[in-house]
N, C-alpha and C. Protein backbone atom coordinates (compact mmCIF):
# COMPACT_ATOMS: atom_id res chain seq x y z
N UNK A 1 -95.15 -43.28 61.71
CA UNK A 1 -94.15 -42.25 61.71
C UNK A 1 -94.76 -40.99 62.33
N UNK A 2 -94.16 -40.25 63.44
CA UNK A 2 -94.92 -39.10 63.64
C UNK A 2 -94.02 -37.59 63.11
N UNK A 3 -95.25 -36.76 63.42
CA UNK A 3 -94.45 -35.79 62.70
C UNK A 3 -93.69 -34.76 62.90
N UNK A 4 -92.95 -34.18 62.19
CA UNK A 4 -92.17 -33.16 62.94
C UNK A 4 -92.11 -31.70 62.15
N UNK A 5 -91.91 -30.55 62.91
CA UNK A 5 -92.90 -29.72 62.54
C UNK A 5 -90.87 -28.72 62.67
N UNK A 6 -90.37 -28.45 61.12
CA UNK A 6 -89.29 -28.03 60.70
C UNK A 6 -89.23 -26.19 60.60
N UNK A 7 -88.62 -25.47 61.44
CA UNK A 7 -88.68 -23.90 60.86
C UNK A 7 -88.05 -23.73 59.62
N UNK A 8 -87.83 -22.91 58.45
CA UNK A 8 -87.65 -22.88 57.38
C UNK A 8 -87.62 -21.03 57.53
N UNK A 9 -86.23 -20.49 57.05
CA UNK A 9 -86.19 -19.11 57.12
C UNK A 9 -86.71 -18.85 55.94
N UNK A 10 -87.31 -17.46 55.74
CA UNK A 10 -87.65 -17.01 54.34
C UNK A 10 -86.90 -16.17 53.95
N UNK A 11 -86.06 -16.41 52.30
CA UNK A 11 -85.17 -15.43 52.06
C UNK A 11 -85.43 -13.93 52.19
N UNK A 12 -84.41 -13.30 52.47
CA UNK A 12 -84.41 -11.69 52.44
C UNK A 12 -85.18 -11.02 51.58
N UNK A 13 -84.93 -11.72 50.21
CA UNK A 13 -85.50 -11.15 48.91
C UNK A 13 -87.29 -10.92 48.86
N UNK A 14 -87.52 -11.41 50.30
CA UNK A 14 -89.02 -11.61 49.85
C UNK A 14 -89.46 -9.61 50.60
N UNK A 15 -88.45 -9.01 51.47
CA UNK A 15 -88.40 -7.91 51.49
C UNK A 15 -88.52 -7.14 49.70
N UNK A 16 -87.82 -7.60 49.53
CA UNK A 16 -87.61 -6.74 47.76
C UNK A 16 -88.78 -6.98 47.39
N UNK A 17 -89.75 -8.12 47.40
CA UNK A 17 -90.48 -8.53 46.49
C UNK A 17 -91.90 -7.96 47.34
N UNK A 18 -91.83 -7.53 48.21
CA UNK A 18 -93.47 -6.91 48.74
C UNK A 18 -92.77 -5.48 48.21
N UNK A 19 -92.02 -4.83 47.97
CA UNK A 19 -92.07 -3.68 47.56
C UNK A 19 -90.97 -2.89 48.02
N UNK A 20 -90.62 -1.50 47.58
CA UNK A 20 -89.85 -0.59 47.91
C UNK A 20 -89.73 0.03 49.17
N UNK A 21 -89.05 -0.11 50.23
CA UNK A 21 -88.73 0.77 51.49
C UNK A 21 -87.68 1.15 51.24
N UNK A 22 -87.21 2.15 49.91
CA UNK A 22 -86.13 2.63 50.12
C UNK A 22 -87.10 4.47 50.14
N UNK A 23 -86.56 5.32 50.87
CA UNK A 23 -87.06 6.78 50.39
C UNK A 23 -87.40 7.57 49.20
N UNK A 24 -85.40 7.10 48.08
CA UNK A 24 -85.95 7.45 46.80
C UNK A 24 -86.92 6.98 46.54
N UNK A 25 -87.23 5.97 46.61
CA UNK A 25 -87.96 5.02 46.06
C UNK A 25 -89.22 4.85 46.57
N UNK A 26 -89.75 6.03 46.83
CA UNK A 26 -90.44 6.06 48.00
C UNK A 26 -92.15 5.68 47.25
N UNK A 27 -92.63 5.92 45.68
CA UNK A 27 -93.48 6.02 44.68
C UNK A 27 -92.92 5.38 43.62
N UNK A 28 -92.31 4.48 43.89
CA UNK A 28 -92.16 3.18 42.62
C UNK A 28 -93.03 2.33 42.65
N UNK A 29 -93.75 1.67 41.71
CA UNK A 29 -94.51 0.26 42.37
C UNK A 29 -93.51 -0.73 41.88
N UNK A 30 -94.01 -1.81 43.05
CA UNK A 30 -92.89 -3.26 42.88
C UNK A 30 -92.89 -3.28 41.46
N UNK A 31 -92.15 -4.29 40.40
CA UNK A 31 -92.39 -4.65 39.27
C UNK A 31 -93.78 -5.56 38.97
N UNK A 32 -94.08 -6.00 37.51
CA UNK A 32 -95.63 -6.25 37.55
C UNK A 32 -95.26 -7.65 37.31
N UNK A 33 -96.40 -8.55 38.38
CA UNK A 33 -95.99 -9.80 38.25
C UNK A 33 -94.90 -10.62 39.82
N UNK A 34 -94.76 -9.33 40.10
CA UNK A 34 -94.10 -10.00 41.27
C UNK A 34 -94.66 -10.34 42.41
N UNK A 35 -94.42 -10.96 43.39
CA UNK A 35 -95.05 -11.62 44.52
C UNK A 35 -95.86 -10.47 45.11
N UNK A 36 -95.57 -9.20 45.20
CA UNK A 36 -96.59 -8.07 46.05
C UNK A 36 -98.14 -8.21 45.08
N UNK A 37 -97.79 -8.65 44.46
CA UNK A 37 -98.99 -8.35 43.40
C UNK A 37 -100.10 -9.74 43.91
N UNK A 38 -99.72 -10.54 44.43
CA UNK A 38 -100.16 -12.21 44.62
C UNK A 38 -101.10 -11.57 45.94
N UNK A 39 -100.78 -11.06 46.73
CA UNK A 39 -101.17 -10.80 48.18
C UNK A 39 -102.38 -10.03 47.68
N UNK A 40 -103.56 -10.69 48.92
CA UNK A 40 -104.97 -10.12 48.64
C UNK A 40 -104.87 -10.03 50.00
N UNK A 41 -104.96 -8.44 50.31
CA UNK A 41 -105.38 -8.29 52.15
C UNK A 41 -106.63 -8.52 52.36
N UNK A 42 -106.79 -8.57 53.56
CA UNK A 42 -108.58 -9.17 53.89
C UNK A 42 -108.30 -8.91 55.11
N UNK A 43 -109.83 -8.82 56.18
CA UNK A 43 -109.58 -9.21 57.42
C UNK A 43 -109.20 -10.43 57.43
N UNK A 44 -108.20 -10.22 59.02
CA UNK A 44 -108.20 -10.85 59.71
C UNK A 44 -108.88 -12.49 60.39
N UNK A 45 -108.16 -13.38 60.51
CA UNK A 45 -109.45 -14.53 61.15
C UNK A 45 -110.26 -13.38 62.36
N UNK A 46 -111.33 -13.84 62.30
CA UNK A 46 -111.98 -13.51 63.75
C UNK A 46 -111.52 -13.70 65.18
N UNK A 47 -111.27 -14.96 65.41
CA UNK A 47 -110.50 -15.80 66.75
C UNK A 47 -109.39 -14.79 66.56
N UNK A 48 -108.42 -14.66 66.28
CA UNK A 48 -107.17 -13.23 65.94
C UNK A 48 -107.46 -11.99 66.82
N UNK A 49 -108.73 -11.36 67.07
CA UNK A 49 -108.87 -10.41 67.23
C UNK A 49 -108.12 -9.42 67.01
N UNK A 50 -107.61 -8.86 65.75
CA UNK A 50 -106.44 -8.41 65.22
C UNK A 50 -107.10 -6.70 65.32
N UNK A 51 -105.69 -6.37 65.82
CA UNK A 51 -105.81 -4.95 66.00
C UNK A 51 -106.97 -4.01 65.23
N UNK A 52 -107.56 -2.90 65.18
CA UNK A 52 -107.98 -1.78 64.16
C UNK A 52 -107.05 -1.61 62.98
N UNK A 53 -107.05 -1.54 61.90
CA UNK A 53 -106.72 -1.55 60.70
C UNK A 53 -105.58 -2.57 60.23
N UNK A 54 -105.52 -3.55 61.21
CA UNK A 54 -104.19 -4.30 60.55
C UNK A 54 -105.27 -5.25 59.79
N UNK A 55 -104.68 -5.83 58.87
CA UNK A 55 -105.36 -6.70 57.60
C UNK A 55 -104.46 -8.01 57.26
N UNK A 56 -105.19 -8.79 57.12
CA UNK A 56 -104.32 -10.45 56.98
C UNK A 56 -103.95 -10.94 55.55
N UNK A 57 -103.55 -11.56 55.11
CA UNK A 57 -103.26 -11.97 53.84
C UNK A 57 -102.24 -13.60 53.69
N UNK A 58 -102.44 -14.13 52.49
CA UNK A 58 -101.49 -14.93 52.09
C UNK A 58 -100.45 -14.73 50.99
N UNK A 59 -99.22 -16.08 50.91
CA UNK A 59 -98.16 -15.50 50.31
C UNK A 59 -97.75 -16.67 49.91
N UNK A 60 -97.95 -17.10 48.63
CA UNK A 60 -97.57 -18.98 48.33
C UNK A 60 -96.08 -18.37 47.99
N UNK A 61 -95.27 -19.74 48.54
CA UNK A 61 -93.14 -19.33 47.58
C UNK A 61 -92.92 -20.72 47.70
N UNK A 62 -92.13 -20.69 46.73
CA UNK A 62 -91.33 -21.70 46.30
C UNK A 62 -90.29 -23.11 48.09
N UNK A 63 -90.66 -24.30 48.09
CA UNK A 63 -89.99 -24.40 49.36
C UNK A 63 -88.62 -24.78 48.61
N UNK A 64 -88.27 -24.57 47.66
CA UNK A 64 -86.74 -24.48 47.32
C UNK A 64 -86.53 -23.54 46.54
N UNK A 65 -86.33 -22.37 46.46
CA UNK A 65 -86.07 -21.44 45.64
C UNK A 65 -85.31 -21.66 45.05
N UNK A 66 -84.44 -22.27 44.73
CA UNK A 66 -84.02 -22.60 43.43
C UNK A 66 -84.41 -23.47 42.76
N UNK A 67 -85.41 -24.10 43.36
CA UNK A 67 -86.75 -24.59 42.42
C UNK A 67 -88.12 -23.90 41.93
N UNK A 68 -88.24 -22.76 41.60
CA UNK A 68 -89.37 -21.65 41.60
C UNK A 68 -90.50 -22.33 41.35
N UNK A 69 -90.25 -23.70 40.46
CA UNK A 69 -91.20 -23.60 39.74
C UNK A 69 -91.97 -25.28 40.65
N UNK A 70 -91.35 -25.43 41.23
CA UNK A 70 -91.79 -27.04 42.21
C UNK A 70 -92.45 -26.62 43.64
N UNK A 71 -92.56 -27.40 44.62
CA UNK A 71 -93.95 -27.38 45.70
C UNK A 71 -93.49 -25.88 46.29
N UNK A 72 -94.63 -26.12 46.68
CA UNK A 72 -94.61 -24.46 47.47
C UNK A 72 -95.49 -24.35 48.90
N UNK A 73 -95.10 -23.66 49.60
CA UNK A 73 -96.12 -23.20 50.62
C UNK A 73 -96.54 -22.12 51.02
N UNK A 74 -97.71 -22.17 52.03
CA UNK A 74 -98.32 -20.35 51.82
C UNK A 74 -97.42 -20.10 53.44
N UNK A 75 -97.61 -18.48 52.87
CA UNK A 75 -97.04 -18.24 54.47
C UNK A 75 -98.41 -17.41 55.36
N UNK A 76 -98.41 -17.17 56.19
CA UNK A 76 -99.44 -15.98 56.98
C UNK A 76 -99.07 -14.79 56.73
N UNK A 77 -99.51 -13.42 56.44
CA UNK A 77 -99.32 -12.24 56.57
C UNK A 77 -100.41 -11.46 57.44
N UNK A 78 -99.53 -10.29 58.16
CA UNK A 78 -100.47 -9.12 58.32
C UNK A 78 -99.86 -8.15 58.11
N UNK A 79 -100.46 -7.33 58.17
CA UNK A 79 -100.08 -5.96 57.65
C UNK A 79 -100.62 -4.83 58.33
N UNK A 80 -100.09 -3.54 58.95
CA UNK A 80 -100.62 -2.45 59.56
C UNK A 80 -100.42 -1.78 58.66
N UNK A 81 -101.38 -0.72 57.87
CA UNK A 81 -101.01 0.58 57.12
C UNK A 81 -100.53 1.60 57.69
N UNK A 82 -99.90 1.94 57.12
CA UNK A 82 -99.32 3.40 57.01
C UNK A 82 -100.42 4.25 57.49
N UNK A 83 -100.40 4.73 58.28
CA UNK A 83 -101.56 6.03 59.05
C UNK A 83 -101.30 7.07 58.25
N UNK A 84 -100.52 7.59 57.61
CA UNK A 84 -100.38 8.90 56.89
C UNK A 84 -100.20 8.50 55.38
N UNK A 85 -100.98 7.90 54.90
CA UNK A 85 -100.48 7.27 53.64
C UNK A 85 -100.12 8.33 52.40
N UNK A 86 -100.42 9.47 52.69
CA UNK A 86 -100.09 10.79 51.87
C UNK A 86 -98.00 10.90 52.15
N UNK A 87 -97.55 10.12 53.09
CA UNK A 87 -95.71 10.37 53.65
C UNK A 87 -95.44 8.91 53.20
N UNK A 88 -96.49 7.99 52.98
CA UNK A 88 -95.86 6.69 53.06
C UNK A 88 -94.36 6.67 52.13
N UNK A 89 -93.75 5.95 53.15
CA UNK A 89 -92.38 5.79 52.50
C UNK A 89 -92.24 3.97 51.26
N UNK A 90 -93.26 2.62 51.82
CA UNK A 90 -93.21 1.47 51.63
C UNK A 90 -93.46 0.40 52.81
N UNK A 91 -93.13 -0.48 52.23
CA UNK A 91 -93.42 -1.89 53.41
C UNK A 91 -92.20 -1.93 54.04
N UNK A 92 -92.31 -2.32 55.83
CA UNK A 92 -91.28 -2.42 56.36
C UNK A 92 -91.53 -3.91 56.99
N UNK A 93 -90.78 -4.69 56.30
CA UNK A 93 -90.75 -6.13 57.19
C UNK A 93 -90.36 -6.71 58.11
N UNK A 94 -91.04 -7.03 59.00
CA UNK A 94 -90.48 -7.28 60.60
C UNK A 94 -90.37 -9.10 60.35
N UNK A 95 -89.71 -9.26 61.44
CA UNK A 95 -89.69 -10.97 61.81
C UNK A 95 -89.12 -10.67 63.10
N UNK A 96 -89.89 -11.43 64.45
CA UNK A 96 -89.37 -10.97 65.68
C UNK A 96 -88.01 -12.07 66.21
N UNK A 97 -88.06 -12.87 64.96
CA UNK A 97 -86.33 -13.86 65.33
C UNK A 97 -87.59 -14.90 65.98
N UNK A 98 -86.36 -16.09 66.34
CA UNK A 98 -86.45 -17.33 66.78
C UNK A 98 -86.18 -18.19 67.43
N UNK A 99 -85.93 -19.16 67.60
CA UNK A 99 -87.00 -20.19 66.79
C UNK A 99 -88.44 -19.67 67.23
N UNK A 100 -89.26 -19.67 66.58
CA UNK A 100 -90.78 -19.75 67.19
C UNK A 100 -91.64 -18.60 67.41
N UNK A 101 -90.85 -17.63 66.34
CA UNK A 101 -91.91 -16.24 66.81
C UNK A 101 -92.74 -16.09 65.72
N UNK A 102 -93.51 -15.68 66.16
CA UNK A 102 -94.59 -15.27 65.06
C UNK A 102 -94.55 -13.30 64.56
N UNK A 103 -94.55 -13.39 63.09
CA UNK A 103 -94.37 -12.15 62.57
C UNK A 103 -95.78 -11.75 62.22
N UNK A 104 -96.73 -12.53 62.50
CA UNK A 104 -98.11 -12.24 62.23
C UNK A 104 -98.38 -11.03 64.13
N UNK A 105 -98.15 -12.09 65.06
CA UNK A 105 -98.72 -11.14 65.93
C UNK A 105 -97.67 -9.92 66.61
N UNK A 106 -96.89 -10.18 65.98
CA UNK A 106 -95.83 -9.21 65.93
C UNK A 106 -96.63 -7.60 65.16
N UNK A 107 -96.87 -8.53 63.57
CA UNK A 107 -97.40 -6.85 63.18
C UNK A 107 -98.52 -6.90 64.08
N UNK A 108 -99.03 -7.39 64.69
CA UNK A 108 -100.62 -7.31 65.30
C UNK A 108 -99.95 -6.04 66.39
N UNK A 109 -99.21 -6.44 66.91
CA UNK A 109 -98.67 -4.94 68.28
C UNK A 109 -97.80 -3.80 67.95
N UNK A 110 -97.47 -3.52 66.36
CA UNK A 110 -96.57 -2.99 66.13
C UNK A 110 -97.29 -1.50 66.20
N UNK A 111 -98.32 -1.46 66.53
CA UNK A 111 -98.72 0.42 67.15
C UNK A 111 -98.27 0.87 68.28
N UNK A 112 -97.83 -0.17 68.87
CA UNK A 112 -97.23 -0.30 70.48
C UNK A 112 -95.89 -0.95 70.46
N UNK A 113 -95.10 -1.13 69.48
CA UNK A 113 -93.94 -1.69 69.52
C UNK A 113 -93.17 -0.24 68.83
N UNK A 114 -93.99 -0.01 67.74
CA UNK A 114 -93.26 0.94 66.95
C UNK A 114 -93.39 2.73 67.32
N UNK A 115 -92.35 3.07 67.36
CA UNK A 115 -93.18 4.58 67.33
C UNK A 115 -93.84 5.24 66.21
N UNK A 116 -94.44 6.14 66.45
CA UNK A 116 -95.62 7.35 65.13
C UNK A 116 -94.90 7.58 64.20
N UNK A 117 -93.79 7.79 64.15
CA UNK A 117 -92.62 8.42 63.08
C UNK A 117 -92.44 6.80 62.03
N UNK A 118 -92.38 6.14 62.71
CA UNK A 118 -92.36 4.72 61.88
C UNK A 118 -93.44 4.28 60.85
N UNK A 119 -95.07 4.10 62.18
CA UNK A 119 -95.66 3.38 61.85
C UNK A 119 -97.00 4.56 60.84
N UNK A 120 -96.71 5.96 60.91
CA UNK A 120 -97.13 7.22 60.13
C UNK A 120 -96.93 6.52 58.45
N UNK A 121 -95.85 6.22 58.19
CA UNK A 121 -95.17 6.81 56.82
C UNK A 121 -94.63 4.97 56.55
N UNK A 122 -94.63 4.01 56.87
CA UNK A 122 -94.66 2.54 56.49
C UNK A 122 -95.59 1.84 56.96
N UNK A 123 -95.54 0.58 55.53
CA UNK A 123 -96.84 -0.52 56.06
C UNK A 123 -95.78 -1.39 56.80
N UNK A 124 -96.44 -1.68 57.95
CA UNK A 124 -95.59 -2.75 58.71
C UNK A 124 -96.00 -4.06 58.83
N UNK A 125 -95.24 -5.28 58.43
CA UNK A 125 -95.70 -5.98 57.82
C UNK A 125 -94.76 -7.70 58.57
N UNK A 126 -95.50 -8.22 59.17
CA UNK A 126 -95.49 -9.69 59.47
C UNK A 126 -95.44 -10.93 59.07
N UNK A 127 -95.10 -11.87 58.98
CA UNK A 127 -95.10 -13.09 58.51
C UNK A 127 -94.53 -14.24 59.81
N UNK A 128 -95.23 -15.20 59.51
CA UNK A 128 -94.70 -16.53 59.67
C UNK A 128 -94.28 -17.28 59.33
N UNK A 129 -92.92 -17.78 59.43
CA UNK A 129 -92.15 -17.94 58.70
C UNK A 129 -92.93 -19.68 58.31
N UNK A 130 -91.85 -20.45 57.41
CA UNK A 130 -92.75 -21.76 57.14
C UNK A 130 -92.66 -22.65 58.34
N UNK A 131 -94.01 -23.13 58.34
CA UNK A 131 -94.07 -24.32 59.48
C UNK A 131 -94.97 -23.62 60.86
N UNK A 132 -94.74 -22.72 61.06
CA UNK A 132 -94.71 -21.56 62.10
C UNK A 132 -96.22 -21.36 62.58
N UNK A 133 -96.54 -21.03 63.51
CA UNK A 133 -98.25 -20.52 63.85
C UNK A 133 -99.19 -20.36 62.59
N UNK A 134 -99.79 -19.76 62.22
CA UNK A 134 -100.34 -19.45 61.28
C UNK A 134 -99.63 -19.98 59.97
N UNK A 135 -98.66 -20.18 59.28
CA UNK A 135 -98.30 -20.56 58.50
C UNK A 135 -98.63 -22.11 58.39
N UNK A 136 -98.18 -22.05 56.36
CA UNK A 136 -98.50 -23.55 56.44
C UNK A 136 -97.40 -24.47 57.14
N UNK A 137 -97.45 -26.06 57.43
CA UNK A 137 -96.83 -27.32 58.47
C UNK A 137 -95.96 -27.64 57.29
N UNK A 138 -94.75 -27.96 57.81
CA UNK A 138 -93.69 -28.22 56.98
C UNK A 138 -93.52 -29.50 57.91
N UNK A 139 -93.62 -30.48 56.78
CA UNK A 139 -93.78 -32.02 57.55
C UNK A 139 -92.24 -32.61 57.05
N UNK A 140 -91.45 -33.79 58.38
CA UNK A 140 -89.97 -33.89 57.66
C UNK A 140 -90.37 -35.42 58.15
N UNK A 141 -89.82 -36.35 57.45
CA UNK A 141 -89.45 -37.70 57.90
C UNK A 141 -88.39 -37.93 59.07
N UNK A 142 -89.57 -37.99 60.41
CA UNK A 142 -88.93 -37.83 61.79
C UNK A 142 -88.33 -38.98 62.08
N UNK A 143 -87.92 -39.99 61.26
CA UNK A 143 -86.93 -41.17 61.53
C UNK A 143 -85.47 -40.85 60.96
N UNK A 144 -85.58 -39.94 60.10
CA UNK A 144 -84.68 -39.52 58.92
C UNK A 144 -83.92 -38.49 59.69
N UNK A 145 -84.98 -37.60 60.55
CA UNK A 145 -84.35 -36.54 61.40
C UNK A 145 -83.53 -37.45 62.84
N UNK A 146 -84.32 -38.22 63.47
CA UNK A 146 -83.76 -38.86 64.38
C UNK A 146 -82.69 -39.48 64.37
N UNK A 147 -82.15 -40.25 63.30
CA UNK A 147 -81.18 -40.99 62.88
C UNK A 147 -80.13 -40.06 62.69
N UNK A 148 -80.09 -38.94 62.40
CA UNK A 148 -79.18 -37.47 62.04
C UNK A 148 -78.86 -37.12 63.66
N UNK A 149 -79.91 -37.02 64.70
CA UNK A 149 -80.09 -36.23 65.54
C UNK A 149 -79.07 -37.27 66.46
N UNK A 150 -79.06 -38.48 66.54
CA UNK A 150 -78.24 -39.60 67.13
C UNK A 150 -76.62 -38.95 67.07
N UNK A 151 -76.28 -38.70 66.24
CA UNK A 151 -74.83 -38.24 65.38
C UNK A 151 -74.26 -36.91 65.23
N UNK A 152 -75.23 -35.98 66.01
CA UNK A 152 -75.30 -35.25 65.07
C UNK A 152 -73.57 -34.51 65.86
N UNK A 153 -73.11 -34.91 66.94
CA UNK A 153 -71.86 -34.62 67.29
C UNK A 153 -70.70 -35.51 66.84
N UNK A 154 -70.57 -35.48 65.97
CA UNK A 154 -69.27 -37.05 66.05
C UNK A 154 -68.19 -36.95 66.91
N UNK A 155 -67.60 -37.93 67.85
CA UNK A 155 -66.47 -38.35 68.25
C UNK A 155 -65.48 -39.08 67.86
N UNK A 156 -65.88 -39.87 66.60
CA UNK A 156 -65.04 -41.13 65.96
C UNK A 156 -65.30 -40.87 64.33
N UNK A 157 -64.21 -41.43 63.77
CA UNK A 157 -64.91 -41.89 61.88
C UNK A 157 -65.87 -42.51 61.96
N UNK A 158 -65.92 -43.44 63.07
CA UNK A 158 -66.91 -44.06 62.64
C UNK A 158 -68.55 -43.31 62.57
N UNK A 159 -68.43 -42.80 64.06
CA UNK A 159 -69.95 -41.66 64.16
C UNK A 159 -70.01 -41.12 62.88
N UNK A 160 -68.77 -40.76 62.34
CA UNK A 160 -68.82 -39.03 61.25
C UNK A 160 -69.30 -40.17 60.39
N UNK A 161 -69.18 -41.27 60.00
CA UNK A 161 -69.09 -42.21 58.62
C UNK A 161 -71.13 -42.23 58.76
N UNK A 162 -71.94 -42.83 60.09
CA UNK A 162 -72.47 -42.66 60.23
C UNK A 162 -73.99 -41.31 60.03
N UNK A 163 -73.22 -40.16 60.78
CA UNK A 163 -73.39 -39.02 60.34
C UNK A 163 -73.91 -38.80 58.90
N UNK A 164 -72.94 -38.97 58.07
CA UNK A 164 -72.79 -38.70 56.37
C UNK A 164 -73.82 -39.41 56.13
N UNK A 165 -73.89 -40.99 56.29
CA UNK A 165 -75.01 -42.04 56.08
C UNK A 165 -76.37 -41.25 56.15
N UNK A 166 -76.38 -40.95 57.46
CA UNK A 166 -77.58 -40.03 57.96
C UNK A 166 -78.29 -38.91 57.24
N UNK A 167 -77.05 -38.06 57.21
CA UNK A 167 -77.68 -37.00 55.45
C UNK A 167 -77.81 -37.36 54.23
N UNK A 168 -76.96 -38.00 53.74
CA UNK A 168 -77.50 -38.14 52.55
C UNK A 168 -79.01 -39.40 52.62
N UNK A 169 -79.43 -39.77 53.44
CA UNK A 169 -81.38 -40.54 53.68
C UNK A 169 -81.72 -38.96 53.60
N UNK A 170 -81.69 -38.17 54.59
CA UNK A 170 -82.54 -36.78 54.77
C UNK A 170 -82.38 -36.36 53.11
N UNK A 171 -81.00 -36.24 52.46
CA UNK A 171 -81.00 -35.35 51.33
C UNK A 171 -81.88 -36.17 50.03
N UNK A 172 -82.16 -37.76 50.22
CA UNK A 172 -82.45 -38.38 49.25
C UNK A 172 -84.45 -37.83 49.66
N UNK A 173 -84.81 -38.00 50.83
CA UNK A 173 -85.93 -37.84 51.23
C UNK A 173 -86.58 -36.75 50.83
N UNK A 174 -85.46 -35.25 51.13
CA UNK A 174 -86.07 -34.19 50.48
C UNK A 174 -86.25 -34.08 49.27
N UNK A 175 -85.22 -34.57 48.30
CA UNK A 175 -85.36 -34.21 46.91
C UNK A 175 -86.61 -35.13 46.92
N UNK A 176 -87.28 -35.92 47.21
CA UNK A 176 -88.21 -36.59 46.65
C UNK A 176 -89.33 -36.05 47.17
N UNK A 177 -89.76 -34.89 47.81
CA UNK A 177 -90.43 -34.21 48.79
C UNK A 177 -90.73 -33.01 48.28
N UNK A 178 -89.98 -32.48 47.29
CA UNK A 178 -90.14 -31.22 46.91
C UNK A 178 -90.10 -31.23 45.13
């Protein structure tokens, strides 16, 4: 079986959960216990050659959030600080869209993407989403996908009857996967 390498969006909420970018809110800390708290910055890999002060990190989540408590995977982070950390406002989370971008080297250019007024007063902050460059491989049963991918337009009941056949193997595969 070979493998196939699935993008997986990361919910919004994971904005909420690195912390406050609202202004009021500008000196709240996240709540205690929450995912900002999990993240240990560090340099950078070496091979990266990652900008002056941006810093790397990991981020384990749930791959079904409404399973919190079942498999999980890490994601990649980086992070640029706040240059004025005396104005910092919070974390601002980028993702440069898709399929296939990376939010790691995204924050890696964001001194040159972002202007001073931005990157002064927020940590700007990257990820890869799951599966993705730096992130961990989100592996799918590529016979399970193929057999879907055959169908995946129907013209007849019969294709659509097919079709259905087709998801529910993928839906039986994942639940047993996660």
């Amino acid at each position: 079986m070979r493998r196939t390498t699935v993008r997986l969006a990361v919910p919004l909420m994971l904005l909420a959960l690195l912390g406050p970018a609202v202004p009021g809110a500008a000196h709240a800390a996240p709540p205690a216990g929450s995912l900002a708290d999990t993240i240990a910055w560090g340099p950078c890999a070496p091979e990266d050659e990652a900008p002056e002060r941006v810093v790397c990190g990991e981020l384990e989540v749930p791959v079904d959030w409404s399973r919190p408590g079942g498999s999980t995977v890490t994601l990649a982070l980086a992070k640029l600080p706040a240059s004025d950390p005396a104005r910092r406002i919070g974390p601002l989370l980028i993702n440069p869209g898709g399929p296939g971008g990376s939010g790691v080297n995204f924050a890696y250019g964001a001194g040159e993407a972002f202007s001073d007024a931005i990157t002064d007063r927020f940590d700007v902050i990257g990820f890869d989403p799951r599966g993705q460059a730096r992130s961990q491989v989100v592996n799918c049963d590529s016979d399970a996908l193929d057999a879907q991918g055959a169908v995946l337009y129907p013209h007849s009941a019969a294709e659509y009857a097919t079709l259905r056949a087709a998801n529910r193997v993928r839906a039986v595969v994942r639940r047993r996967h996660t």
